[in-house]
Protein backbone atom coordinates (compact mmCIF):
# COMPACT_ATOMS: atom_id res chain seq x y z
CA UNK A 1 161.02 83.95 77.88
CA UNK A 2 160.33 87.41 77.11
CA UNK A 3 157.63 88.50 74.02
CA UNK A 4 159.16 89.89 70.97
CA UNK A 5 160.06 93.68 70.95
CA UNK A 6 155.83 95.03 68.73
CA UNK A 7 156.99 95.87 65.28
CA UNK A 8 157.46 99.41 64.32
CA UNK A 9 156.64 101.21 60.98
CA UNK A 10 157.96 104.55 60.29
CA UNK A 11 156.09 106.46 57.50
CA UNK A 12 157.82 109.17 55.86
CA UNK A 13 155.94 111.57 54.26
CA UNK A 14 157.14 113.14 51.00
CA UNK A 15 154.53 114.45 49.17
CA UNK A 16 153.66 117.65 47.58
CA UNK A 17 154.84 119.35 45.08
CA UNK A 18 158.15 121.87 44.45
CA UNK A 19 156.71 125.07 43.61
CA UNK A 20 157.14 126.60 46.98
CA UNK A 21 161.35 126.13 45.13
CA UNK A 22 161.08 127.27 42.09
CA UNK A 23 163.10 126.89 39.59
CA UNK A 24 164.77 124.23 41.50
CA UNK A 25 161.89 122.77 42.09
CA UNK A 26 158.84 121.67 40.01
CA UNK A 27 155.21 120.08 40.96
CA UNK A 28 157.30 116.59 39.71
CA UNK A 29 160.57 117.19 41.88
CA UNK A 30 159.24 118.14 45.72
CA UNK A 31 161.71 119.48 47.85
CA UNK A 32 162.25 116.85 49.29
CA UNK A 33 164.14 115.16 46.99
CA UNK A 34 166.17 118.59 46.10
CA UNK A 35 169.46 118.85 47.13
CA UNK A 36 169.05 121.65 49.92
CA UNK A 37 171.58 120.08 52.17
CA UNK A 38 175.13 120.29 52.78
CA UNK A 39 177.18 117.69 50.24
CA UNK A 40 174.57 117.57 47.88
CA UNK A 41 171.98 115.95 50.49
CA UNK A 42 168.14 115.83 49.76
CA UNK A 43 166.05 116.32 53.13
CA UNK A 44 164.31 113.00 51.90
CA UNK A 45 168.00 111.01 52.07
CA UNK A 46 168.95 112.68 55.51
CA UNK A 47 165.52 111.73 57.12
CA UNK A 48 166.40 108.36 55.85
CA UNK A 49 169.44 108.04 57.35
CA UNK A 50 168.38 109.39 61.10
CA UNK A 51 165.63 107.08 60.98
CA UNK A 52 167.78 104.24 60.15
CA UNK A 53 170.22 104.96 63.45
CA UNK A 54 166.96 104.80 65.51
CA UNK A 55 167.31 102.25 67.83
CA UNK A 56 165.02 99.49 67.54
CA UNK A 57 164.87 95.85 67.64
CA UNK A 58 162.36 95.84 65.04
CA UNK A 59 161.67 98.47 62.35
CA UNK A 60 159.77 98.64 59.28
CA UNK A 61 159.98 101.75 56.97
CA UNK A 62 157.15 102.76 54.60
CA UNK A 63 156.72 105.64 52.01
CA UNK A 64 153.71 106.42 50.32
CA UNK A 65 154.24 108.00 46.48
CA UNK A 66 152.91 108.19 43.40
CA UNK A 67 153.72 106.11 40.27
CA UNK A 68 155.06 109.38 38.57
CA UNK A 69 157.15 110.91 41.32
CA UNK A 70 158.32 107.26 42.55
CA UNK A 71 161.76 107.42 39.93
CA UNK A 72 162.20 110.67 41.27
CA UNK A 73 162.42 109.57 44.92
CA UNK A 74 163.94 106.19 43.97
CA UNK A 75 167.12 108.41 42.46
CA UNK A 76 167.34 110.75 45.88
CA UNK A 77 167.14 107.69 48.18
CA UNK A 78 168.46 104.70 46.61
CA UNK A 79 169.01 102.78 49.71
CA UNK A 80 165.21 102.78 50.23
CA UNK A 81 163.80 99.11 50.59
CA UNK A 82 161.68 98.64 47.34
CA UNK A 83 159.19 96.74 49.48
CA UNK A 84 158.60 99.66 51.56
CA UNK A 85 156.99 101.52 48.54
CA UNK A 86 153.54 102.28 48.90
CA UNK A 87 151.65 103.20 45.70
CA UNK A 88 149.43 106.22 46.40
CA UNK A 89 146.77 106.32 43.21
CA UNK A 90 146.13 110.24 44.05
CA UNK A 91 147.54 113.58 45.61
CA UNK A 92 144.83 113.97 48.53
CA UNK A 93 146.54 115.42 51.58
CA UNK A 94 147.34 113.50 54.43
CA UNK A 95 144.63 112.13 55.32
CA UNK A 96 144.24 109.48 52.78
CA UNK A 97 147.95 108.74 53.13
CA UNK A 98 147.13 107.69 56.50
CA UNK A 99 144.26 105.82 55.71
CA UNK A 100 146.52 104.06 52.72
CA UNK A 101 149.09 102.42 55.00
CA UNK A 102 146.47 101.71 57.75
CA UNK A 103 144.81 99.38 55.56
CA UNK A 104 147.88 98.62 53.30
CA UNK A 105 148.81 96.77 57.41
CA UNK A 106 144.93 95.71 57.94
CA UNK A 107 145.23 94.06 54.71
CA UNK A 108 148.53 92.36 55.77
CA UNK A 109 147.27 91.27 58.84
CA UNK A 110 149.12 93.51 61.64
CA UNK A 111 149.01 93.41 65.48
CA UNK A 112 147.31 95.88 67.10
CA UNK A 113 149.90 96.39 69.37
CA UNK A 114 152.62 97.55 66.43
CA UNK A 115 153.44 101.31 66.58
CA UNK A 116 153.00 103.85 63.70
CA UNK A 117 155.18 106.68 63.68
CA UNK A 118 154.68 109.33 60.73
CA UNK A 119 157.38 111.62 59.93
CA UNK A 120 157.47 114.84 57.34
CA UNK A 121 160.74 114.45 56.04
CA UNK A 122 161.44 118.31 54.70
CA UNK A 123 162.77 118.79 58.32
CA UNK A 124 165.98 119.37 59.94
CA UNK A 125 166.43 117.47 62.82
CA UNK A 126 169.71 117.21 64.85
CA UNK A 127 171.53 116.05 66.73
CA UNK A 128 170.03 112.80 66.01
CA UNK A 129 170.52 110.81 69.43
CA UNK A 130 168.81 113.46 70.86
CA UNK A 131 165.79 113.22 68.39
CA UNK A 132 165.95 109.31 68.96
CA UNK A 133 165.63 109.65 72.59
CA UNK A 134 162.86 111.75 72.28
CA UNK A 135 161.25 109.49 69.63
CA UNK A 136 161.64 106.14 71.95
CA UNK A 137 160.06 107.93 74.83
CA UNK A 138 157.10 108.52 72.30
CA UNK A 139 157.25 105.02 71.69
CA UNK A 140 156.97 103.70 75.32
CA UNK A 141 154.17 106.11 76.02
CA UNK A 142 152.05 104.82 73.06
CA UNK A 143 151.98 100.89 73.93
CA UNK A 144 151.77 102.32 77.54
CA UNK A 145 148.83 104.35 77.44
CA UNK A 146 146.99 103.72 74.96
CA UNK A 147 147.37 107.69 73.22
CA UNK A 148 148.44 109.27 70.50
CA UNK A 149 151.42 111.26 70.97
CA UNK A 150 152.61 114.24 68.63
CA UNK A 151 155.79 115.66 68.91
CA UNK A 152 156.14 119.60 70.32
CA UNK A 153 158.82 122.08 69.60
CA UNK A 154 159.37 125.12 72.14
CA UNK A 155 159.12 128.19 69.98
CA UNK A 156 162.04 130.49 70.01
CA UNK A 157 160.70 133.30 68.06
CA UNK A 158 156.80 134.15 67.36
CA UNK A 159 156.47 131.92 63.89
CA UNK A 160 153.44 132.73 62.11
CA UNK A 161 154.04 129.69 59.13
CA UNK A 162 153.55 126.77 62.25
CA UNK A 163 150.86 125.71 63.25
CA UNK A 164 150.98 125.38 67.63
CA UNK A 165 149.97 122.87 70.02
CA UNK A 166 148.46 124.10 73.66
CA UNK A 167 149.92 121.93 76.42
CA UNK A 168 147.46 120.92 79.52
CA UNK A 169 148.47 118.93 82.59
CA UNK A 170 151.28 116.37 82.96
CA UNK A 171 150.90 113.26 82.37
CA UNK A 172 152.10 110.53 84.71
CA UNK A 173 154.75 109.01 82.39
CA UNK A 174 155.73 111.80 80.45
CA UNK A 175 154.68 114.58 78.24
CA UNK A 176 151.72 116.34 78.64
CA UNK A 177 147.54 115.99 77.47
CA UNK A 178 147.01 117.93 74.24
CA UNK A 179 144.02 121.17 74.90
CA UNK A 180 144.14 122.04 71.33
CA UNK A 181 145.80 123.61 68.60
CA UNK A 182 146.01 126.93 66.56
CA UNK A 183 146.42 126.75 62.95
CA UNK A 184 149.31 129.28 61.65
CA UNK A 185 148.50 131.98 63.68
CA UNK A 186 148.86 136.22 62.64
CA UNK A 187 151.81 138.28 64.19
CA UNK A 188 149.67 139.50 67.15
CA UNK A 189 148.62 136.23 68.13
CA UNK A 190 151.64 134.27 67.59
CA UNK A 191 153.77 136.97 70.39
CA UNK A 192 150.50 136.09 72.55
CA UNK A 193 151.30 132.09 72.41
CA UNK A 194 155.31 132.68 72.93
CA UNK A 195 154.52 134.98 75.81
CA UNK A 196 151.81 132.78 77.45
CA UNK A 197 154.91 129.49 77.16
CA UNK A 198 152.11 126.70 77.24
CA UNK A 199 152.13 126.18 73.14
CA UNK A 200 154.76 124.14 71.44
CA UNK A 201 155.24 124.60 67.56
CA UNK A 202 153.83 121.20 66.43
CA UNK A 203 156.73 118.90 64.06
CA UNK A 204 153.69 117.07 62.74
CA UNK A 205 155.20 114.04 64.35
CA UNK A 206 152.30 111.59 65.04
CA UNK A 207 152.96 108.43 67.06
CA UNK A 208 151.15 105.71 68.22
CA UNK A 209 149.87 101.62 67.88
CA UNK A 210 147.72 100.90 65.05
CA UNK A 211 145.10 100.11 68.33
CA UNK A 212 144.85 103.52 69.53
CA UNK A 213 144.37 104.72 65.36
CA UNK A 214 141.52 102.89 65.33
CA UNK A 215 140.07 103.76 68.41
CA UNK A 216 140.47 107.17 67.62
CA UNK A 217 139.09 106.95 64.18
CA UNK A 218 136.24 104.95 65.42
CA UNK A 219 135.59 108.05 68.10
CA UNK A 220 136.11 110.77 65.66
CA UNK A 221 135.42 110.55 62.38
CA UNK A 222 133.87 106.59 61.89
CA UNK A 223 132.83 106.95 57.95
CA UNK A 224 136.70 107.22 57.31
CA UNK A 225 137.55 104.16 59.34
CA UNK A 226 134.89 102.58 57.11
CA UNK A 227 136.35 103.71 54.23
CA UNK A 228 140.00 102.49 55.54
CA UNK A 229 138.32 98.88 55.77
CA UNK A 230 136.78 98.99 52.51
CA UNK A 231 140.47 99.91 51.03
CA UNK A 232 141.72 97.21 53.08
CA UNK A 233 139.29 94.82 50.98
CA UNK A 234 140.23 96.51 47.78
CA UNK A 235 143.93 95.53 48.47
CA UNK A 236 143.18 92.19 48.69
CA UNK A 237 141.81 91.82 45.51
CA UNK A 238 145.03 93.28 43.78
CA UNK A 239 142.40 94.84 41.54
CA UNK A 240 144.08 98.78 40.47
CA UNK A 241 140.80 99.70 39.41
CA UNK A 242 139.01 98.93 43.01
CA UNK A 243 141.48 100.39 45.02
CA UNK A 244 141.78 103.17 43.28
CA UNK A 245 138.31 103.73 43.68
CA UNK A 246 138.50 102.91 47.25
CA UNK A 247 141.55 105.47 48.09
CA UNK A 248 139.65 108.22 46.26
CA UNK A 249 136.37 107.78 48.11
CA UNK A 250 138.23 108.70 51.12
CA UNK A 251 137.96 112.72 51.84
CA UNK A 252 140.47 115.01 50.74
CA UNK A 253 141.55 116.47 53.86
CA UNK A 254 144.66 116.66 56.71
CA UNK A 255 145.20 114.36 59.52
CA UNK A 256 144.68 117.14 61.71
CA UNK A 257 141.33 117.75 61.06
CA UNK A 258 140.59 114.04 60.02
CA UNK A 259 142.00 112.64 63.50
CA UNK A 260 143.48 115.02 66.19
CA UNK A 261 141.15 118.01 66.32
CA UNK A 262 138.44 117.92 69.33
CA UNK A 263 140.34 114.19 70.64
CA UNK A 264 140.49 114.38 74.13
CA UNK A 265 143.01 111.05 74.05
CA UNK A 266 146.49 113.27 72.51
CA UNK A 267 149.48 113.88 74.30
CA UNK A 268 152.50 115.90 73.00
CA UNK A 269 156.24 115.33 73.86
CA UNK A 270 158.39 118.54 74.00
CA UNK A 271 161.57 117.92 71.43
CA UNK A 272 164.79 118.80 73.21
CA UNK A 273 166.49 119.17 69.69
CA UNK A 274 167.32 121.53 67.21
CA UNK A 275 164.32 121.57 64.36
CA UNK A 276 164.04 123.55 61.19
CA UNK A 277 161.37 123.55 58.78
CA UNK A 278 162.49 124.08 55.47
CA UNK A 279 159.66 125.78 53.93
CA UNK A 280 160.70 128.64 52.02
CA UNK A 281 163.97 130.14 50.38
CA UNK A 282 164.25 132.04 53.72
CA UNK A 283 164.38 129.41 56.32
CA UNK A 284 166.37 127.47 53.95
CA UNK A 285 168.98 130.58 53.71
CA UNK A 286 168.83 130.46 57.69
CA UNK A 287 170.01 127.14 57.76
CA UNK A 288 173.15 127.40 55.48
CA UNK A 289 176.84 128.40 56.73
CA UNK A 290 177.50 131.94 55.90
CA UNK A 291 180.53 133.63 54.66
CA UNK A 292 182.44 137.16 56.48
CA UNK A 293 179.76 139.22 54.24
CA UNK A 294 176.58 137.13 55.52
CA UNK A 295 175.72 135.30 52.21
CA UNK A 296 174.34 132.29 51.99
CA UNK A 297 176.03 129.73 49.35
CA UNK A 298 174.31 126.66 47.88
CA UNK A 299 176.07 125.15 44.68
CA UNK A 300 175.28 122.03 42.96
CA UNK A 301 176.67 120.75 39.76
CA UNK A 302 179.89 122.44 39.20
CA UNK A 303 179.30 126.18 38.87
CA UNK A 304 180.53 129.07 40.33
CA UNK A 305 179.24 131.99 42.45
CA UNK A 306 181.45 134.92 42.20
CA UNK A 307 179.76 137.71 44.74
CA UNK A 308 181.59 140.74 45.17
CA UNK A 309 181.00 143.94 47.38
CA UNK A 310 177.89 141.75 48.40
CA UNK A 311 176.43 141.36 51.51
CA UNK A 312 173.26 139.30 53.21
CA UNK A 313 172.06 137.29 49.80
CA UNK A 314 171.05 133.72 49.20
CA UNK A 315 172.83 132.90 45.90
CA UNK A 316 171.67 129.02 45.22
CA UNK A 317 173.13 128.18 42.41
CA UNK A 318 172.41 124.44 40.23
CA UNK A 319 174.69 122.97 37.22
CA UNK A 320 177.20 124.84 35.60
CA UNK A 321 178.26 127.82 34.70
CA UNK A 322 178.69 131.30 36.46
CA UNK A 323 176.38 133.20 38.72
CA UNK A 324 177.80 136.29 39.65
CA UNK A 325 176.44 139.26 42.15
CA UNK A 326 178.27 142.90 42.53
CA UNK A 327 177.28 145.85 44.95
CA UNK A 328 173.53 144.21 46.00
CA UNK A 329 172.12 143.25 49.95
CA UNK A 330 169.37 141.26 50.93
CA UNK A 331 168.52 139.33 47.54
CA UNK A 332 167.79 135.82 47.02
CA UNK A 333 168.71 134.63 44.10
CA UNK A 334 168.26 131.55 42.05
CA UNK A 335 169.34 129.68 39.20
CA UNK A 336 168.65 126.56 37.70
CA UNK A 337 169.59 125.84 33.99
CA UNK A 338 167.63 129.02 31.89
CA UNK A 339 165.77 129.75 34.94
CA UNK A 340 166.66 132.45 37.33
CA UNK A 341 164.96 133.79 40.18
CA UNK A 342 165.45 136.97 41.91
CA UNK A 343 163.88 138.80 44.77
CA UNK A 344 164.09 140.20 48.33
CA UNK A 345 164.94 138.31 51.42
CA UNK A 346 161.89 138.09 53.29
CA UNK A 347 159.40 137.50 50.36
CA UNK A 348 160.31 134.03 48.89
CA UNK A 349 156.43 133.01 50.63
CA UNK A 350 155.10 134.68 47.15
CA UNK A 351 156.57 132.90 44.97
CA UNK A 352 153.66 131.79 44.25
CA UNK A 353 152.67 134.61 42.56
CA UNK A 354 155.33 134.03 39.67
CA UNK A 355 154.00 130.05 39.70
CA UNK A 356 150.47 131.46 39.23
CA UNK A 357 151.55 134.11 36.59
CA UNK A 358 153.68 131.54 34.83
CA UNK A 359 150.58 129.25 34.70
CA UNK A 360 148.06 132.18 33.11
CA UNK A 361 150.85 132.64 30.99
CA UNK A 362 150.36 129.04 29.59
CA UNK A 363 154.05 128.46 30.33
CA UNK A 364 153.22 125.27 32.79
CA UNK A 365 156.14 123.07 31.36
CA UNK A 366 158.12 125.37 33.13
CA UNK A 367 156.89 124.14 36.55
């Protein structure tokens, strides 16, 4: 009789705050709960759904949030296992996410051999048996070998807002080992990468048994595993006050640099899919259908876009009303209730700007 299938927990990753959206969205409504996709769709709900086609004989899915933002993610994916909820005491980067569900499954008493597979979900990913295929392979190579696997996107273009992943030799299952990475690189260097075809945008997929986590914690950065047991400890006492404590003791910093940079034991998967990061009003505008004049529609809630002698602009448009555009090119603009947001294709990256201004301002309720 054969062993049961190893358990596997998919962690999707949904923190962060709206801003980057604004108006639509706010530091308390990330985009990923903001309904950016065709029929009304939240990138959260549709990263749900792939994941739940996955293939698997056993499959566990987690999501680490906040007390305050959990309603707000509750609403956009209400099909979401309540058990799956894990409450994260602080915004911290990803870091201590990863060290919350690593002991949230110490403290529960998991296998070794059970496979971790975290997953942004403010991606577009498709078509999905494609991404699946990819994502089992992952899977076999991790209780395989013993790696951590991340999950590589050829570049089509020279990106500068991703960061890259340098592929070395192949290995003998699959894939390839991991020789470094380069954070979001200029112009210059990013048409160097594309031209030199051995770096891979990285999906900031990671993959791999809650084993080879260890062992690569224990290798690399060994005062954060000991912090991960001591939260493990705090969860057993059900005490809010401890593990609190315990979760905020752990640095403030990313997975990459926590875990994958200078670890010799990585390998990286090329993605034979289509994938989109939706990061900005821009790549967003990329994504949608366009009409004969090259607009980009996106209405939610009953209003209506009226756009006439208009060409190349992202009208997004949210509850009701009418948001009309005559004789422009190359705008983006936005409206949400009283807010409105205008400005040139190409520039939505500074919206920051206004979110800064509007906070000097003293006008923070408004984000």
């Amino acid at each position: 009789m054969s062993a049961p299938a190893a358990q596997t927990h998919l962690v999707l990753l949904a923190g962060g705050s709206g801003t980057r959206f604004w108006p639509l969205g706010r530091r308390q409504r990330p985009k990923q709960v903001l309904a950016l996709r065709p029929g009304g769709k939240s990138l959260l709900l549709e990263s749900f759904e792939r994941l739940q086609s996955l293939p698997l004989a056993r499959k566990r899915f987690l999501l680490p949030v906040s007390e305050t933002l959990r309603p707000v993610v509750e609403k956009a994916i209400p099909s979401f296992p309540s058990e799956g909820f894990l409450r994260e005491p602080a915004a911290r980067d990803t870091a201590p996410v990863l060290g919350l569900v690593l002991a949230s499954l110490l403290q529960e008493g998991a296998a070794e051999d059970e496979r971790l597979a975290f997953l942004p979900s403010d991606q577009v990913i498709a078509p999905a048996t494609q991404f699946h295929k990819t994502l089992l392979q992952a899977f076999q190579l991790a209780s395989e070998d013993g790696k951590l696997w991340l999950l590589g996107i050829p570049p089509t273009s020279p990106a500068t807002g991703f960061g890259y992943i340098r592929e070395e030799e192949a290995l003998p299952g699959g894939g390839h080992r991991v020789g470094g990475f380069v954070e979001k690189p200029s112009p210059e260097t990013a048409r160097k990468l594309l031209e030199e075809g051995r770096y891979l945008w990285n999906a900031g997929i990671l993959i791999g048994t809650l084993r080879a986590f260890f062992e690569a914690l224990q290798k690399r950065n060994p005062s954060f595993l000991r912090g991960i047991h001591l939260l493990a400890k705090a969860l057993e006492s059900g005490r809010t006050q401890k593990i609190d404590e315990a979760f905020l003791a752990l640095k403030k910093t990313s997975i990459d640099y926590a875990l994958l940079e200078e670890n010799d034991q990585l390998g990286v998967l090329r993605g034979e899919f289509s994938w989109k990061d939706l990061g900005t009003f821009d790549t967003l505008g990329e994504d949608l259908e366009k009409d004969v004049q090259n607009n980009s529609l996106l209405s939610v809630g009953g209003g209506e876009t009226v756009l006439i002698d208009a060409e190349n602009n992202l009208c997004i448009h949210e509850g009701e009303g009418t948001l009309a555009l005559l004789g422009v090119r190359d705008l983006i603009v936005v409206r949400k209730g009283n807010n409105v947001l205008i400005l040139p294709r190409g520039r939505s990256q500074e919206i920051k700007k206004i979110v800064e201004e509007l906070e000097q301002r003293g006008s923070g309720e408004m984000l």
